[in-house]
Protein backbone atom coordinates (compact mmCIF):
# COMPACT_ATOMS: atom_id res chain seq x y z
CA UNK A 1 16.72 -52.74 -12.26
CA UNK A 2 13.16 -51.40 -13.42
CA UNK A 3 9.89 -52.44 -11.60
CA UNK A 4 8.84 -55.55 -13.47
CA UNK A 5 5.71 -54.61 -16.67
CA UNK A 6 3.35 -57.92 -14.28
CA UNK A 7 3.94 -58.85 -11.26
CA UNK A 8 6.06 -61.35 -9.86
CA UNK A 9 4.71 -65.16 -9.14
CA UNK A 10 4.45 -66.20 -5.32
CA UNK A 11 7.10 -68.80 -5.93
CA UNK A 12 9.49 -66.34 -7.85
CA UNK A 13 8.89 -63.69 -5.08
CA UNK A 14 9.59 -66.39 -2.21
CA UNK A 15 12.69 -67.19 -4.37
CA UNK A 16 13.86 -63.83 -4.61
CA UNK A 17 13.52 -63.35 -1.28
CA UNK A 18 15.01 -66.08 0.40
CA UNK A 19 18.05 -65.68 -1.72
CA UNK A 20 18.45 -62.08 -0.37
CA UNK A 21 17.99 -63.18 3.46
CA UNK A 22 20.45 -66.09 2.90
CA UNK A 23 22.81 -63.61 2.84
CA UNK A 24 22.13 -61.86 6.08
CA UNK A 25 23.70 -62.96 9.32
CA UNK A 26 20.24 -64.24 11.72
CA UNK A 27 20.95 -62.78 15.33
CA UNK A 28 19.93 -66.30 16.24
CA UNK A 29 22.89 -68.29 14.72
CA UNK A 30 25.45 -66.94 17.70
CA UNK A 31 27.64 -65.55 15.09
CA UNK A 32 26.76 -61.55 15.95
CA UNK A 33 29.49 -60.87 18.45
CA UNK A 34 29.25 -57.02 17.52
CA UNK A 35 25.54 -55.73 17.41
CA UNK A 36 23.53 -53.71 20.05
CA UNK A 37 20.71 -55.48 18.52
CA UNK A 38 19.12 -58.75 19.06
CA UNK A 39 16.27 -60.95 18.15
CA UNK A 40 13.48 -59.30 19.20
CA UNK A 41 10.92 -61.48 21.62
CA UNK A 42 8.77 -64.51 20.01
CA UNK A 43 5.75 -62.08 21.35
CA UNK A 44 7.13 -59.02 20.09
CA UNK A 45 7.83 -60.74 16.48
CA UNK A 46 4.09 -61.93 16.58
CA UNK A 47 2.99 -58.29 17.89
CA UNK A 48 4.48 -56.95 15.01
CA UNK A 49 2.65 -58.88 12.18
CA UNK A 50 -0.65 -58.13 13.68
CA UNK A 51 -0.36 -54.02 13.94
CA UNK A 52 1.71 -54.49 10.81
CA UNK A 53 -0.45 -51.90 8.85
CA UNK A 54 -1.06 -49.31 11.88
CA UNK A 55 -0.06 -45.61 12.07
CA UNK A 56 1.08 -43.84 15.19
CA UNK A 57 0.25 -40.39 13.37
CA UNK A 58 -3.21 -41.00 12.77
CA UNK A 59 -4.60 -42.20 16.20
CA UNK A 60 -8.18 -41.92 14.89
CA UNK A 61 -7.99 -44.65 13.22
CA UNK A 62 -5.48 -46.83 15.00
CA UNK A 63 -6.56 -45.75 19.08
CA UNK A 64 -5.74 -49.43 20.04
CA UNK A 65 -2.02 -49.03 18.99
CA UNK A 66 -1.78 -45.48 20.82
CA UNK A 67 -3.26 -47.37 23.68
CA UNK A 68 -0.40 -49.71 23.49
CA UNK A 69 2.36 -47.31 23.11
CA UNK A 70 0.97 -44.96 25.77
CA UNK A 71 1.02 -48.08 28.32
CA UNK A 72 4.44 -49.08 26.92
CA UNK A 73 5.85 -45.43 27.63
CA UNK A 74 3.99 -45.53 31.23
CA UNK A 75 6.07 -48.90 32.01
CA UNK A 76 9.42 -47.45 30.63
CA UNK A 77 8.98 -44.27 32.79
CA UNK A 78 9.69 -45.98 35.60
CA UNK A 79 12.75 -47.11 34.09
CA UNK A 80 14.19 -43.75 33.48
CA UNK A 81 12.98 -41.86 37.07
CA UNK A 82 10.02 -40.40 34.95
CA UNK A 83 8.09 -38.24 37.67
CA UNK A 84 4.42 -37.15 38.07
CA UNK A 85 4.97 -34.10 35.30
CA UNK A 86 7.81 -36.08 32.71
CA UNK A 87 6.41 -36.85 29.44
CA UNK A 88 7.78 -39.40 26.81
CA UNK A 89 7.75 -40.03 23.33
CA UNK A 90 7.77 -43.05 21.05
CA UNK A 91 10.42 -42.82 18.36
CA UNK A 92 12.30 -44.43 15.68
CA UNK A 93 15.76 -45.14 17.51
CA UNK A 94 18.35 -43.51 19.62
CA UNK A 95 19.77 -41.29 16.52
CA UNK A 96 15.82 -39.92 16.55
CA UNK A 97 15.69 -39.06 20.55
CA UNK A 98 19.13 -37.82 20.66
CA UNK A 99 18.19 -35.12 17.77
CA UNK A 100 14.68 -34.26 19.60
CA UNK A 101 16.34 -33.84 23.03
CA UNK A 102 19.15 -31.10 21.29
CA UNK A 103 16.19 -29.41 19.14
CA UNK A 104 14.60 -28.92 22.47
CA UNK A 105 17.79 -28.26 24.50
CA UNK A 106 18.20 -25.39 21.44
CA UNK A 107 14.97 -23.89 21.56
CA UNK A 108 14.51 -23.67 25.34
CA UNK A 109 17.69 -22.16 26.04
CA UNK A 110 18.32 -20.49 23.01
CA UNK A 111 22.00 -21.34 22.79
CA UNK A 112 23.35 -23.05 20.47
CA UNK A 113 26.78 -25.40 22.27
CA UNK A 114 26.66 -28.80 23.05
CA UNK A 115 29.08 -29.76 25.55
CA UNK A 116 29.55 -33.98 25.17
CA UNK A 117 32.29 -36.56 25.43
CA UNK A 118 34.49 -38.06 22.94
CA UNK A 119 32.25 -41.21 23.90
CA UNK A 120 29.05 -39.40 22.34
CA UNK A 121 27.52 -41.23 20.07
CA UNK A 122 27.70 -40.05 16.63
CA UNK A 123 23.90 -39.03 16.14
CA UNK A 124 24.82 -36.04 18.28
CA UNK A 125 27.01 -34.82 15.58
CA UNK A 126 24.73 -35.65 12.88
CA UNK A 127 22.05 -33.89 15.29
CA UNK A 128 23.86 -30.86 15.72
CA UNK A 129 25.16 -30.23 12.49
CA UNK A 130 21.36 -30.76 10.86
CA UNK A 131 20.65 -27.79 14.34
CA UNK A 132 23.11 -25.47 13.19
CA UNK A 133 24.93 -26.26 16.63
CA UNK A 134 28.33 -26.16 17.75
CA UNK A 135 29.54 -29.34 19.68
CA UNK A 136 33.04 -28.52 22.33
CA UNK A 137 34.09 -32.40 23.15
CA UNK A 138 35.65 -33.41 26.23
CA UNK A 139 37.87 -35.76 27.81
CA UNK A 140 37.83 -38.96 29.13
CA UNK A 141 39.45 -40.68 32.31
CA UNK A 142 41.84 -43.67 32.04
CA UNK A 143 38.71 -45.80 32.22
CA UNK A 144 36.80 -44.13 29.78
CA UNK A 145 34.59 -42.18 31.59
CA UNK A 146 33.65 -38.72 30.97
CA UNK A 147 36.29 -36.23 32.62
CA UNK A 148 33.70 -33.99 34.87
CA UNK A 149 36.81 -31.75 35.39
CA UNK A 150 36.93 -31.31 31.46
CA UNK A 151 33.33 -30.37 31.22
CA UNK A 152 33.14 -27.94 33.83
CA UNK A 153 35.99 -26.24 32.11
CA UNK A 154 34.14 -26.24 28.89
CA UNK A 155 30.56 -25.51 29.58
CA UNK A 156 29.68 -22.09 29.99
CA UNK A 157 26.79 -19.45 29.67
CA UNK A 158 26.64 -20.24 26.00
CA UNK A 159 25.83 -23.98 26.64
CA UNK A 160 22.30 -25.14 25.53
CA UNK A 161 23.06 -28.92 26.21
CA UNK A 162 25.34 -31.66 28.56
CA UNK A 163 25.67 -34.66 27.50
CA UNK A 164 26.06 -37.85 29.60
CA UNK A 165 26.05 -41.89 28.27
CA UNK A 166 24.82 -44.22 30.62
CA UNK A 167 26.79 -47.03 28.64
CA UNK A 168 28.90 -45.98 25.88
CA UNK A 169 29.03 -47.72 22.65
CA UNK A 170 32.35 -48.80 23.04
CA UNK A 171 32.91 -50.19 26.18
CA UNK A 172 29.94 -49.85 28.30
CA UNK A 173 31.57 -47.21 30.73
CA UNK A 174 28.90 -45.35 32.16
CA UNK A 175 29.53 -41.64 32.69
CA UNK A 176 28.92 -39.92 36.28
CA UNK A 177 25.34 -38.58 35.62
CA UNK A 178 24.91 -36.96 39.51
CA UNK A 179 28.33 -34.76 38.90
CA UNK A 180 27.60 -34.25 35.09
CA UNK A 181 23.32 -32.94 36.12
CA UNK A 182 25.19 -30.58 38.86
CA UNK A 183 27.43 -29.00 36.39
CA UNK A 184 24.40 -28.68 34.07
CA UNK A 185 22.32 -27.15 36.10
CA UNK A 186 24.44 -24.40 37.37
CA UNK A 187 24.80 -23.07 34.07
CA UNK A 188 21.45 -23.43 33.22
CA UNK A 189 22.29 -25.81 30.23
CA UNK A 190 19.57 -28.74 29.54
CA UNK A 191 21.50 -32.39 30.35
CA UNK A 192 20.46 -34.81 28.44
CA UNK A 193 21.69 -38.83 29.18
CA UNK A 194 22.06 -41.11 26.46
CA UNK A 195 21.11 -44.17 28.16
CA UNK A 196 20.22 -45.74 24.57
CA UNK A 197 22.08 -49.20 25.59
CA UNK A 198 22.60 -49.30 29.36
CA UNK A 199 18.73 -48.23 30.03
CA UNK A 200 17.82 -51.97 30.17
CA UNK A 201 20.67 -52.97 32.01
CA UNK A 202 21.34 -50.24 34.83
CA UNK A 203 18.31 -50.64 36.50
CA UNK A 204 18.73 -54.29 37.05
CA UNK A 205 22.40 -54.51 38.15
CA UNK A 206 22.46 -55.81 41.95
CA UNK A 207 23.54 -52.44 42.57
CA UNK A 208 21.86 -50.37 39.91
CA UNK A 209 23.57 -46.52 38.79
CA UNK A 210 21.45 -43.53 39.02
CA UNK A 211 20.67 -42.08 35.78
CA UNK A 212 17.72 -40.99 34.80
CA UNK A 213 15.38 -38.15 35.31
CA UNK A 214 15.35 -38.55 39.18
CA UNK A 215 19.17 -37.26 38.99
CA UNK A 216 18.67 -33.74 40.18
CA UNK A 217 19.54 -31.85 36.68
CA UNK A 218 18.65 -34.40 34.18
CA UNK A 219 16.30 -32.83 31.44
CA UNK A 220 15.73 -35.61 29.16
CA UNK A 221 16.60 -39.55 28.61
CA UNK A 222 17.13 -41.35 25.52
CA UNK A 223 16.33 -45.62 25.94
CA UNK A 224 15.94 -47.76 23.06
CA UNK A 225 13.40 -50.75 23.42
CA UNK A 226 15.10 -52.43 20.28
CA UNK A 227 18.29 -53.53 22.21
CA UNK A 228 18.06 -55.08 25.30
CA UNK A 229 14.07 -54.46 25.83
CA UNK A 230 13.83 -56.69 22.40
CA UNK A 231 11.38 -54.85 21.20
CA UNK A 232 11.20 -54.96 17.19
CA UNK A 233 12.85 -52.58 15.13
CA UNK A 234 12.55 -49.68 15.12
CA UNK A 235 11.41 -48.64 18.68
CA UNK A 236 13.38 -46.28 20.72
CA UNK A 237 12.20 -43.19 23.22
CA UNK A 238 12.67 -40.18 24.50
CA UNK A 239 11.44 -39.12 28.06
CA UNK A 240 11.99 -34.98 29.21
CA UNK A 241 11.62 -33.99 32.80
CA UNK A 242 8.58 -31.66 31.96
CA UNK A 243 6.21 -32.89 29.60
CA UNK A 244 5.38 -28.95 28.77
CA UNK A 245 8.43 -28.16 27.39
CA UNK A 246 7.88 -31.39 24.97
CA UNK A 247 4.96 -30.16 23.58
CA UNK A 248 6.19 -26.59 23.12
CA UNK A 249 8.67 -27.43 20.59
CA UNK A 250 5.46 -29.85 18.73
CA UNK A 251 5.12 -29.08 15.32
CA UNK A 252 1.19 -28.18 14.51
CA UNK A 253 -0.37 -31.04 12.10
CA UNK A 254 -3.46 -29.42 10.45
CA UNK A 255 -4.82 -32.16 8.25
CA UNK A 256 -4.05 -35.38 10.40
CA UNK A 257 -6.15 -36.50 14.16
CA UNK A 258 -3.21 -35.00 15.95
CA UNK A 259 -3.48 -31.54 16.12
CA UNK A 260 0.83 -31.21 17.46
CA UNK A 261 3.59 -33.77 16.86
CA UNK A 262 6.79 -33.41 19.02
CA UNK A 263 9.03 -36.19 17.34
CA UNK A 264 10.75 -36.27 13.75
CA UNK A 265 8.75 -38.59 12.41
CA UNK A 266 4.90 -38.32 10.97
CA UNK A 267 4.09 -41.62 9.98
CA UNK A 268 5.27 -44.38 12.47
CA UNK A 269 4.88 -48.07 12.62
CA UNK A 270 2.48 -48.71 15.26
CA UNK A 271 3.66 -51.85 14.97
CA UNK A 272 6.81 -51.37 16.32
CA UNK A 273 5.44 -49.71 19.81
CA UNK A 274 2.57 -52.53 19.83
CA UNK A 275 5.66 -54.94 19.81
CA UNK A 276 7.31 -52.86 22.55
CA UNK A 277 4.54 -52.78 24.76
CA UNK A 278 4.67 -56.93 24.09
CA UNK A 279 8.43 -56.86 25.11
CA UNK A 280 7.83 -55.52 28.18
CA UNK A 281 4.90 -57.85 29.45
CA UNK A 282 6.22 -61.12 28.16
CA UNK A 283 9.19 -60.23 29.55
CA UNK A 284 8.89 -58.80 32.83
CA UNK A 285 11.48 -57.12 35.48
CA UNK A 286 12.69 -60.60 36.57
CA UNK A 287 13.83 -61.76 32.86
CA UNK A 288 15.17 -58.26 32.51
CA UNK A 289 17.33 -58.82 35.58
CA UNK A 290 18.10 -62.27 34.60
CA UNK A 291 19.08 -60.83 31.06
CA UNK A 292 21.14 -58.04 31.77
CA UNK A 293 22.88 -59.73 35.13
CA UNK A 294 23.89 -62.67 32.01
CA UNK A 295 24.97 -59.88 29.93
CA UNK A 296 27.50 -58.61 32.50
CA UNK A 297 28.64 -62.05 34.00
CA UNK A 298 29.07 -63.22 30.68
CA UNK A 299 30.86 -60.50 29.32
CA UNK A 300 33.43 -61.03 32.63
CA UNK A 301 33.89 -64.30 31.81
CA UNK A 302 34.66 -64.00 28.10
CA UNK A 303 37.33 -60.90 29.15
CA UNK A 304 38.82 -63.34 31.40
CA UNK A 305 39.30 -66.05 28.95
CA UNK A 306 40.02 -64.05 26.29
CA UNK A 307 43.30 -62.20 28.55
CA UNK A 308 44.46 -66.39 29.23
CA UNK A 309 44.22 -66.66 25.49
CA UNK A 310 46.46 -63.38 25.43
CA UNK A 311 44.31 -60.73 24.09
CA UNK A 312 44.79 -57.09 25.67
CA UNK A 313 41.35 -55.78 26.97
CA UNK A 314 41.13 -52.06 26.41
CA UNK A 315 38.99 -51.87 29.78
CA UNK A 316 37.24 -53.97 32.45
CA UNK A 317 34.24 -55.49 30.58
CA UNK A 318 31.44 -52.88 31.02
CA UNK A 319 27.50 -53.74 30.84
CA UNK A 320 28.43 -56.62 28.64
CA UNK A 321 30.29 -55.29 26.52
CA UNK A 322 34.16 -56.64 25.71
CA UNK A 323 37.10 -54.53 24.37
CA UNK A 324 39.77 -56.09 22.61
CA UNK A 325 43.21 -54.17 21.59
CA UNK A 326 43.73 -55.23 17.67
CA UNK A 327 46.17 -52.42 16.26
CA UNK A 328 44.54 -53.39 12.39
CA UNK A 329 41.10 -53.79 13.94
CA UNK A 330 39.75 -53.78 10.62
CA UNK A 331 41.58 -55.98 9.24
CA UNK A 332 40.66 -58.58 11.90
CA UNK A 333 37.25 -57.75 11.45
CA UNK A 334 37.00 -58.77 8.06
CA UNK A 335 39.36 -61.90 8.92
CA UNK A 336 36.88 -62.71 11.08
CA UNK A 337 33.77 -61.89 8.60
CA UNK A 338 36.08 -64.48 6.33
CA UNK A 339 35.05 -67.48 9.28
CA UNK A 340 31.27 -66.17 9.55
CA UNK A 341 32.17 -64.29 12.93
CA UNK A 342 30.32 -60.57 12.82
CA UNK A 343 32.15 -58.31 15.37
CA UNK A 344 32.27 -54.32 15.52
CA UNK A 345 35.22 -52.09 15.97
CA UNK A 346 36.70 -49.45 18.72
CA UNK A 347 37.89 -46.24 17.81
CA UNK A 348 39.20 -44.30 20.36
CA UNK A 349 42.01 -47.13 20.66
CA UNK A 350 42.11 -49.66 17.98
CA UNK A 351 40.09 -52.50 18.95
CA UNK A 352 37.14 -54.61 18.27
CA UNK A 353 33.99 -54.78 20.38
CA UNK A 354 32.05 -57.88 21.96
CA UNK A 355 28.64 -57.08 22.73
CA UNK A 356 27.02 -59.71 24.51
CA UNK A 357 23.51 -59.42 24.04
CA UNK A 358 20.90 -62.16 24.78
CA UNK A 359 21.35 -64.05 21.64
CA UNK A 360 25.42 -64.29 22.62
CA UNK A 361 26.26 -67.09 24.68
CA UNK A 362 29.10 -68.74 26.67
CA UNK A 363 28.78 -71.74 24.01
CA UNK A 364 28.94 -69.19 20.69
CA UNK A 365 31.92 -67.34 22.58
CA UNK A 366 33.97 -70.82 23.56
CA UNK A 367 33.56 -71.70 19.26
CA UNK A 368 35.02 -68.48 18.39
CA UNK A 369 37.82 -68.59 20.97
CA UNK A 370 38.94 -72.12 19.65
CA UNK A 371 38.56 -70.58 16.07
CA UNK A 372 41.06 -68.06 17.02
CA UNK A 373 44.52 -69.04 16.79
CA UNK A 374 43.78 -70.81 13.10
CA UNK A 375 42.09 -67.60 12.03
CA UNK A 376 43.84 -64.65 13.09
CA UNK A 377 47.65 -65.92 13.36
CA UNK A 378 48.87 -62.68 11.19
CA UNK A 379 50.72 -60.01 10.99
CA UNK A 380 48.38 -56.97 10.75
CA UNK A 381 44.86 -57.16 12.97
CA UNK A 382 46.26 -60.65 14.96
CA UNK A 383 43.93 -60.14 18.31
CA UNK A 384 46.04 -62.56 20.18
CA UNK A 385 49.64 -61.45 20.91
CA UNK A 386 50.75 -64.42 22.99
């Protein structure tokens, strides 16, 4: 397709476009059972159209939006045990703080091993490799945990970075961050806790999970303000125990009004972190705790009916999130796709994955269970066995 010789008419534009979204799957119809993601907040989606043309790189001519951000990173501080000398960083995602906190990990240790999980998110990977690192995975428990046992065995002198997930992508196990930051710190190795999902929720559990940077050990937190803090995409952060180090690893930036930048990214929407910063006042602690105690109820609730309808769950429903054993998971996903459901697979055993975000509810779960038996009474990838 070549760029057009004139320009497109409004209508034929509108046309074009509304064809292509047709297509797409809205968060808002009930029928993402799979995502991380949601609908971002009516103020956030609002926010976003009026900093849509702002720049977090250039904050000499955007200092409104920087204002924003800086508040918004303030607020989430607290969220992740941020103390009097942590610093934090607005970025594009969890893939983009997960690379920044192993580039600094790297650099301020000067090894080069990352010691992580099977449960690790795959940015790590993609993070290391791009690092010239060398990633040693560990174990897991029967619940899915990480196996502290495993990584004291593997981490040694050569260690630059630990990894802990507060919240795995899978099923929402959270790893033990206290024993994990111990094992850490004795070997000098930066630990780093990818809390990219469960930094929304863990705070506002009735019993919340330490996890953050006021763990004794904990370097640096990754949370990502575009899944549960519905925030617009892209918006996710980085926080580091000691803002110094951060700015050690900055990059200089001669000919912009920043004279270092720490993250990836030059140009950022400024947009997305004035949408954040709307998040988190229209949304408040309470509907945070309202939201993520719904997540987790919910997600017991569906488990329960979903074992009566006689699924297997891989594990106990964890921070919302539901794992179902399907052998030929992905051929039940696109079964599935087939009835307009969107789900996500499991890996480590053969499953598919619930996520129940805001935009999931107990009347969008109760269709799909009743869909079930006409749509997935098969052979290969049948979720029910009974």
């Amino acid at each position: 397709m070549n760029i057009p010789e004139t320009g497109l008419s409004e209508q034929e534009l509108g046309e074009r476009l509304h064809r292509a979204r047709e297509k797409d799957t809205p968060f808002l119809s009930g029928r993402v059972l799979g995502s991380m993601c949601t609908a971002p907040h009516p103020a956030s989606v609002e926010t976003f159209r009026l900093f849509l043309d702002t720049n977090l790189g250039d904050p000499l001519i955007n200092p409104g939006v920087v204002e924003l951000r800086d508040e918004a990173l303030e607020m989430l501080g607290d969220l992740v045990g941020a103390g009097p000398r942590s610093g934090g960083l607005f970025l594009s995602g969890g893939s983009e703080a997960n690379f920044t906190a192993l580039r600094l990990a790297r650099d301020t240790t000067g090894r080069r091993e990352v010691v992580m999980p099977r449960t690790a998110h795959f940015s790590f990977r993609k993070a290391a490799h791009a690092l010239g690192m060398r990633v040693v995975e560990t174990g897991l428990t029967e619940t899915f945990e990480a196996d502290v046992e495993d990584i004291k065995e593997a981490v040694t002198s050569e260690t630059a970075c630990v990894i802990g997930v507060a919240g795995n992508t899978e099923f929402g196990a959270v790893d033990d961050i206290e024993a994990i930051g111990e094992v850490g710190e004795d070997q000098g190795a930066w630990v780093h806790v990818d809390a990219a999902y469960g930094g929304f929720i863990l705070p506002y559990l009735p019993e919340p999970v330490p996890f953050g940077l006021d763990v004794d050990g904990v370097s640096s937190v990754t949370i990502d303000p575009h899944k549960m803090g519905r925030a617009a995409i892209p918006a996710g952060c980085l926080f580091v125990e000691d803002e110094e180090v951060l700015m050690e690893g900055a990059t200089r930036t001669p000919y912009v009004s920043t004279e270092r930048q720490a993250g990836l990214l030059s140009t950022r929407p400024g947009a997305a972190a004035a949408s954040m910063w709307a998040a988190l006042n229209a949304i408040g602690h309470e509907g945070y705790r309202i939201q993520a105690r719904s997540a987790v109820e919910i997600a017991e609730w569906f488990g329960g009916v979903m074992e009566n309808k006689g699924a297997t769950l891989i594990r106990k429903p964890g921070l919302g999130i539901v794992s179902l054993a399907v052998e030929e998971n992905v051929a039940a996903r696109e079964l599935l796709a087939e009835e307009g459901w969107k789900v996500s697979l499991t890996t480590i055993v053969p499953g598919i994955r619930i996520v129940c975000m805001p935009h999931v509810t107990t009347e969008n779960l109760t269709r799909f269970v009743e869909g079930l038996p006409n749509t997935l009474e098969v052979d290969d990838g049948r979720i029910l066995h009974a």
